[in-house]
Protein backbone atom coordinates (compact mmCIF):
# COMPACT_ATOMS: atom_id res chain seq x y z
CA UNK A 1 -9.87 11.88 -8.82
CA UNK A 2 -6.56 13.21 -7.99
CA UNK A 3 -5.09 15.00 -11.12
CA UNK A 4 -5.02 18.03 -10.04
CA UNK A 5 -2.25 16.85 -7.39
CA UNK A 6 1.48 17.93 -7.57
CA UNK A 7 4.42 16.36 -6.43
CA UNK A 8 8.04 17.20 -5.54
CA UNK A 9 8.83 17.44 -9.13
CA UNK A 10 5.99 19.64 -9.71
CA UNK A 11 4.54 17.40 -12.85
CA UNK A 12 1.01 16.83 -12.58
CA UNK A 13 -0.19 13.40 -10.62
CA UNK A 14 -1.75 10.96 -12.70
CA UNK A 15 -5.76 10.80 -12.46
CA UNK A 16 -6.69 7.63 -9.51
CA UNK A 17 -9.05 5.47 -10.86
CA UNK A 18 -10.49 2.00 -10.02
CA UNK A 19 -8.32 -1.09 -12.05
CA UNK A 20 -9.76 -3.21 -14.85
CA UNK A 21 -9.17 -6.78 -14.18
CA UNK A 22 -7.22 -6.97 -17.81
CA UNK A 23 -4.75 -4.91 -16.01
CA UNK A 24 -3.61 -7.11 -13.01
CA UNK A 25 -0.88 -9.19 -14.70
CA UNK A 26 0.67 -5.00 -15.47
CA UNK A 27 -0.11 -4.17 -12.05
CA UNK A 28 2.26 -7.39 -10.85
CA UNK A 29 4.95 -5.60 -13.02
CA UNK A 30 4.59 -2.75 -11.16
CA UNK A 31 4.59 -4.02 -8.02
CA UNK A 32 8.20 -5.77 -9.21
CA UNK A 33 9.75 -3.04 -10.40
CA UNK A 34 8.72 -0.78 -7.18
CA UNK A 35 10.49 -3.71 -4.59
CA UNK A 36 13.55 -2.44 -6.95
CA UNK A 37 13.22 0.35 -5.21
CA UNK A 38 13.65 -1.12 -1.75
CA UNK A 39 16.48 -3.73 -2.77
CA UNK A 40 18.64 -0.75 -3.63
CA UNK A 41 18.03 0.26 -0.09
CA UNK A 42 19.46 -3.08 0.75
CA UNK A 43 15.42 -5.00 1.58
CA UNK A 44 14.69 -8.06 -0.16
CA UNK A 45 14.72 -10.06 -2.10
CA UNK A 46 11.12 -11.23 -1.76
CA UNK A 47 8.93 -13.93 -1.74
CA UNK A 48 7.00 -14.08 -5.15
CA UNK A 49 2.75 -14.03 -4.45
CA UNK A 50 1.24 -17.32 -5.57
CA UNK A 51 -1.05 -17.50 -8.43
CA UNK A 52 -4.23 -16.56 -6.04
CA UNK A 53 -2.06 -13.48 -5.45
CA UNK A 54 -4.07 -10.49 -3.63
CA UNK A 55 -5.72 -8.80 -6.11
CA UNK A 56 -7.59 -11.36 -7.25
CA UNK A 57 -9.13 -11.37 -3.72
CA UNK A 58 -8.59 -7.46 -3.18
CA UNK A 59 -11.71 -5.29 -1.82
CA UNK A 60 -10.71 -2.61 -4.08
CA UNK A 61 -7.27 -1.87 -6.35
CA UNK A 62 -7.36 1.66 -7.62
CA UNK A 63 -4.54 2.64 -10.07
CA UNK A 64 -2.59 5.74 -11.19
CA UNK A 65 -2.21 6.33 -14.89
CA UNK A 66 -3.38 4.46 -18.67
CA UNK A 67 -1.24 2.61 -18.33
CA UNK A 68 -0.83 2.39 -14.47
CA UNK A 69 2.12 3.76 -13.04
CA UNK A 70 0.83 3.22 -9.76
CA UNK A 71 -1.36 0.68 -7.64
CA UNK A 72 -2.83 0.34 -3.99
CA UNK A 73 -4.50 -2.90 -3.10
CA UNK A 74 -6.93 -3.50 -0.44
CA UNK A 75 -7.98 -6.35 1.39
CA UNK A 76 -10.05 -7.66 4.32
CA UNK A 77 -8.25 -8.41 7.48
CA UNK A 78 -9.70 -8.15 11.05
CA UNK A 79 -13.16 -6.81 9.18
CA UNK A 80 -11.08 -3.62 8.27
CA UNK A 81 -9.73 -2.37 4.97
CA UNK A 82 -6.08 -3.24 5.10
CA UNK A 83 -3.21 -2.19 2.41
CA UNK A 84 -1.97 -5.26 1.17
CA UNK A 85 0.13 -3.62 -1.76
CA UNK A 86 1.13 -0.23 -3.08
CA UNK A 87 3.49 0.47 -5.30
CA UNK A 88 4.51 3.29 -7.73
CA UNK A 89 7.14 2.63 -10.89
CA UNK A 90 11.03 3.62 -9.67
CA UNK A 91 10.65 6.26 -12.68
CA UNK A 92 7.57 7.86 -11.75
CA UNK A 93 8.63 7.93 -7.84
CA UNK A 94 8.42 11.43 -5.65
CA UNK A 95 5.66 12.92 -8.04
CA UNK A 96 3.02 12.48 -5.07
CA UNK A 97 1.53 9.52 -6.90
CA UNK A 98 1.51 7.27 -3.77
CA UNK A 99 0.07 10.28 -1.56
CA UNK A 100 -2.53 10.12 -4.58
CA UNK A 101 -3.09 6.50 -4.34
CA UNK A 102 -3.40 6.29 -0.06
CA UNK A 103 -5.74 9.42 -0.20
CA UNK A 104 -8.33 7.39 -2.19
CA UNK A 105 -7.73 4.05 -0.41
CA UNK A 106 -8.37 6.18 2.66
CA UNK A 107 -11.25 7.75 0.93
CA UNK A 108 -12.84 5.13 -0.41
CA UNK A 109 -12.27 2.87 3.05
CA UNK A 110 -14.31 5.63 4.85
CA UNK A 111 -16.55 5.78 2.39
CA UNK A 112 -17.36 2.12 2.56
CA UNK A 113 -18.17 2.08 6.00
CA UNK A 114 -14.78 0.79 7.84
CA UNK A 115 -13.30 2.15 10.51
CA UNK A 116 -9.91 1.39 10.33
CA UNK A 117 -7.11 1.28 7.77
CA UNK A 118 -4.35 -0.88 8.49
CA UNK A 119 -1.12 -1.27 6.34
CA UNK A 120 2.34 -3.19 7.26
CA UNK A 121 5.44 -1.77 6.66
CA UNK A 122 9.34 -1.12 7.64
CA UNK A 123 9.12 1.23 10.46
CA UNK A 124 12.19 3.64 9.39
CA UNK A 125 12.36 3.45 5.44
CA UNK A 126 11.39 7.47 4.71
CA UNK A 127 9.18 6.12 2.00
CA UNK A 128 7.69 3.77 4.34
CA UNK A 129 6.56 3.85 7.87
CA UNK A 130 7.43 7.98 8.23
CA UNK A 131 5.08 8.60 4.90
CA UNK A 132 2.35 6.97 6.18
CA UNK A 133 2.85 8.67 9.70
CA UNK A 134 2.17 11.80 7.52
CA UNK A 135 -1.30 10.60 6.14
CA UNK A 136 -2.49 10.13 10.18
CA UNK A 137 -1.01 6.14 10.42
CA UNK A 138 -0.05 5.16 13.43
CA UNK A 139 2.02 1.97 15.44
CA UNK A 140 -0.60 -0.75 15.90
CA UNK A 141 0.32 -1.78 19.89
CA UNK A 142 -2.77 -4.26 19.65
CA UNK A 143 -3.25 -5.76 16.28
CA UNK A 144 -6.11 -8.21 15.78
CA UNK A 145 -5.54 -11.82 14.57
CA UNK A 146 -5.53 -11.73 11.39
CA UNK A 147 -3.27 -8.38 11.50
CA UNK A 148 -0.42 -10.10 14.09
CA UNK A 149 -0.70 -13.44 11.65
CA UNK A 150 0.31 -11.14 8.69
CA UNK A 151 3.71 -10.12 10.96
CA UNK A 152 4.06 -13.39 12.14
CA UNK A 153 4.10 -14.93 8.48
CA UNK A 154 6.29 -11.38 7.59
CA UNK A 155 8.56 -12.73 10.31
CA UNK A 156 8.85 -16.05 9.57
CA UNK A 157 9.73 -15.27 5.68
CA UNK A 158 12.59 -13.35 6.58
CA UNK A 159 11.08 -9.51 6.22
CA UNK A 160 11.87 -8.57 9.39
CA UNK A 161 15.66 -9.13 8.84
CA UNK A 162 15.44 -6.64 6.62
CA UNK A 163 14.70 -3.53 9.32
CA UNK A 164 12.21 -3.49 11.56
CA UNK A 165 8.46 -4.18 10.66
CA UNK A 166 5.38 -2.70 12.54
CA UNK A 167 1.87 -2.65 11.69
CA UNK A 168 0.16 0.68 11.80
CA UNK A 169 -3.37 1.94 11.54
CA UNK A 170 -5.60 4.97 11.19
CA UNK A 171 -8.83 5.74 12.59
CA UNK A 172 -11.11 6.52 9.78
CA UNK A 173 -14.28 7.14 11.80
CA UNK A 174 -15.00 5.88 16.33
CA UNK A 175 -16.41 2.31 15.98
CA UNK A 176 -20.01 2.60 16.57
């Protein structure tokens, strides 16, 4: 899908493709070695996911790379597509991989028939809340209930004392 994609370092984007279930206990590797990313920017530690973790209950999880060096996970939450997860390997980081990854969540969200895309994030981490701001995100003033229980149970395990949180959306088509 995305290939053809460059980065900031100018190498070429791994293709985006749909995961394999035989890849999800990689994919949790990934996903710890990317929060490396954010404790050296002084966030976490974090809570590990349970053994029903999300993307054994994702809508989709598309993945960059054989073997992934990248994953987005998405999962149902107030009957939208909602990014529960991505995350790109520390060494493969600024190549436009997770620009790669978003575009086809987006795509493939739109393509499914939702309306909204909603994600969770820290509002001022660059590779956070202003990235997605770039891909048409914005500040969620409203958020549904299963999108405020999300912050509430980000609250309540300590993420928000970390920087602030906010939930954010875009508009992928006008309900209706």
């Amino acid at each position: 899908m995305s290939d053809h994609l460059r980065g900031p370092s100018d190498a070429p984007v791994p293709t985006v493709r749909s995961a394999d279930l035989s890849e999800f206990a990689h994919l949790r590797t990934v996903e710890e070695a990317s929060d490396r990313i954010l404790a050296e920017s002084g966030i976490g530690p974090f809570a590990e996911d349970g053994p029903a973790d999300h993307l054994s209950v994702a809508l989709a999880v598309f993945v960059a790379g054989d073997p992934a060096v990248g994953v987005v996970s998405l999962v149902p939450v107030d009957g939208h597509a909602h990014v529960e997860q991505l995350s790109v390997l520390p060494d493969h980081g600024r190549r436009g991989i997770g620009r790669a990854l978003m575009e086809t969540a987006i795509e493939w969200a739109a393509d499914s028939g939702y309306t909204e895309l909603t994600l969770t994030t820290y509002r001022d981490v660059p590779f956070n809340g202003p990235f997605y701001r770039t891909l048409g995100f914005e500040q969620v003033a409203d958020p549904g209930p299963e999108l405020a229980a999300i912050r509430a149970h980000e609250r309540d395990a300590g993420n928000d004392d970390f920087g602030p949180r906010i939930a954010m959306r875009k508009v992928l088509r006008p309900p209706g």
